[in-house]
C-alpha atoms as a PDB file:
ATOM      1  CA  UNK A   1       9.937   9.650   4.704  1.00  0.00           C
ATOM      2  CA  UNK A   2       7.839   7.176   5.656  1.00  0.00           C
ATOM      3  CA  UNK A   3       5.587   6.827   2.018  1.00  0.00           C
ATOM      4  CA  UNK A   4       9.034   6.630   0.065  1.00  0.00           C
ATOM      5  CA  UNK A   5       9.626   3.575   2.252  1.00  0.00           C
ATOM      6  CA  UNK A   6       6.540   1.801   2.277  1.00  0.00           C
ATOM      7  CA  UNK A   7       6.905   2.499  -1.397  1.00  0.00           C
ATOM      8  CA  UNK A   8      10.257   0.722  -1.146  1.00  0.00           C
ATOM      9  CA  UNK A   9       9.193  -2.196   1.014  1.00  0.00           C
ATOM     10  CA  UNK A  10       6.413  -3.306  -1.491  1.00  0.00           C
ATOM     11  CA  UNK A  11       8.970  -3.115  -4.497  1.00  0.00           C
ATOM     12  CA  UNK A  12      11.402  -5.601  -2.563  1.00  0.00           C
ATOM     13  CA  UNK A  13       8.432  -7.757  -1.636  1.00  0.00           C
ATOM     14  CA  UNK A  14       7.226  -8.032  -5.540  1.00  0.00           C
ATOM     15  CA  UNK A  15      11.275  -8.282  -6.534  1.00  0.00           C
ATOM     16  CA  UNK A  16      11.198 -11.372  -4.035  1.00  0.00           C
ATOM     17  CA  UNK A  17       7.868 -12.922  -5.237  1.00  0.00           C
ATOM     18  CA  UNK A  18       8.099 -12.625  -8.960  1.00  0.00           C
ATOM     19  CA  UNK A  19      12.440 -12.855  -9.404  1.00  0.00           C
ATOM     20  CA  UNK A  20      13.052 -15.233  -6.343  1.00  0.00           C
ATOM     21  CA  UNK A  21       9.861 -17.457  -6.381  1.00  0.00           C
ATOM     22  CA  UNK A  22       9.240 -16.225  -2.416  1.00  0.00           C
ATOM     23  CA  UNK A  23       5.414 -16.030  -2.469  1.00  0.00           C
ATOM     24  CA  UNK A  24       5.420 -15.992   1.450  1.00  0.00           C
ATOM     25  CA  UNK A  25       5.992 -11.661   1.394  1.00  0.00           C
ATOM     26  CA  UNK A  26       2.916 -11.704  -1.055  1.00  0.00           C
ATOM     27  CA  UNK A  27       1.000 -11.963   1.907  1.00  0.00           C
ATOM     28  CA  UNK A  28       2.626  -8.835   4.041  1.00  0.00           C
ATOM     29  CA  UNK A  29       1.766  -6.628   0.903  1.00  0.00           C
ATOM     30  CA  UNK A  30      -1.796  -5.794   1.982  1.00  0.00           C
ATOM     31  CA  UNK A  31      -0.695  -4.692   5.235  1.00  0.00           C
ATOM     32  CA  UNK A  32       2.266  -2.555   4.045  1.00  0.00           C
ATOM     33  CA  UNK A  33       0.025  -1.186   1.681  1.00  0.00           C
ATOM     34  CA  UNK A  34      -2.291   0.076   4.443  1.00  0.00           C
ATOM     35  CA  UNK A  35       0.040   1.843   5.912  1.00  0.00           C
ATOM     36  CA  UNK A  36       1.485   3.762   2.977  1.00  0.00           C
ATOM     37  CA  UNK A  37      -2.623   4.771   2.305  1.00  0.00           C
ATOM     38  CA  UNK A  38      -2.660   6.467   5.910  1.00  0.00           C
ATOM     39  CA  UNK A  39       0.391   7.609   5.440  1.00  0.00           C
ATOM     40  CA  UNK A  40      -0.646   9.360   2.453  1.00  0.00           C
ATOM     41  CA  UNK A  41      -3.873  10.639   3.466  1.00  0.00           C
ATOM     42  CA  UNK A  42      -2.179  12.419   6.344  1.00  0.00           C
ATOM     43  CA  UNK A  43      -1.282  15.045   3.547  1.00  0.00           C
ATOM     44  CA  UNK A  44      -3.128  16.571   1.012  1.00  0.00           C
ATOM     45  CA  UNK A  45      -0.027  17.173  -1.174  1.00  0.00           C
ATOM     46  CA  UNK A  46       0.335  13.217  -1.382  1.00  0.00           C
ATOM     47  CA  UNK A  47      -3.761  12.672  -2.537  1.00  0.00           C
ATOM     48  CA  UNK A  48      -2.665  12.296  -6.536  1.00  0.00           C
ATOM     49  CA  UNK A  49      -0.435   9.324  -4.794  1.00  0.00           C
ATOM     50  CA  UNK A  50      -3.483   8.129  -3.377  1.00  0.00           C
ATOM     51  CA  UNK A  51      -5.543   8.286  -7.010  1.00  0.00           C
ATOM     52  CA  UNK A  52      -2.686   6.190  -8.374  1.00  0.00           C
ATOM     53  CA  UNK A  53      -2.889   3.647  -5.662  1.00  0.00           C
ATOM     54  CA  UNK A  54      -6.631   3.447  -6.025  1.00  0.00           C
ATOM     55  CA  UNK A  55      -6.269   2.646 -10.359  1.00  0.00           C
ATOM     56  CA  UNK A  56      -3.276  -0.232  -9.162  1.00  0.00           C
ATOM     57  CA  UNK A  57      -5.300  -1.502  -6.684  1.00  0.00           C
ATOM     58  CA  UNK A  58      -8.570  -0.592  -5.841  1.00  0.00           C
ATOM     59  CA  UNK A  59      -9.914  -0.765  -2.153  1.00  0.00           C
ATOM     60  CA  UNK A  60     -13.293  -1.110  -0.874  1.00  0.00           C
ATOM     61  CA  UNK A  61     -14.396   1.575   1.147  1.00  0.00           C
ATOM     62  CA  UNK A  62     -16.538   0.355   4.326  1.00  0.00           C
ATOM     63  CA  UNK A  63     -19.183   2.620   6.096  1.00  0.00           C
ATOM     64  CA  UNK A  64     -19.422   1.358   9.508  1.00  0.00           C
ATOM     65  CA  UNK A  65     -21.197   2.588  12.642  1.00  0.00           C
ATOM     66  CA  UNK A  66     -20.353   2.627  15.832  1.00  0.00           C
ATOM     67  CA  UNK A  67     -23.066   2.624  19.064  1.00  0.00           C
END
């Protein structure tokens, strides 16, 4: 439930960027975003979704270490 509607929210906030000239939701895209790629990697039936997301818009993986 929750991936279809971070899927959703992300389609309304293009819709309202490119249709209404509101650039201001551009900016809550990368967050939203997040969320649908923890969503998804909660399941492994949703890791082709993840693929996809990756060729749309690619994210940089960071190695970090924690002492």
């Amino acid at each position: 439930m929750g991936v279809q509607r971070h899927l959703k929210v992300l389609g309304i906030f293009a819709r309202l960027c490119h249709r209404d000239g509101k650039a201001g939701y551009v900016d809550d895209m990368p967050r939203v975003s997040s969320y649908l790629r923890k969503t998804c990697q909660r399941y492994s039936e949703l890791r082709p979704l993840i693929r996809i997301l990756n060729r749309c818009d690619p994210v940089d993986e960071t190695v970090g270490y924690t002492f």
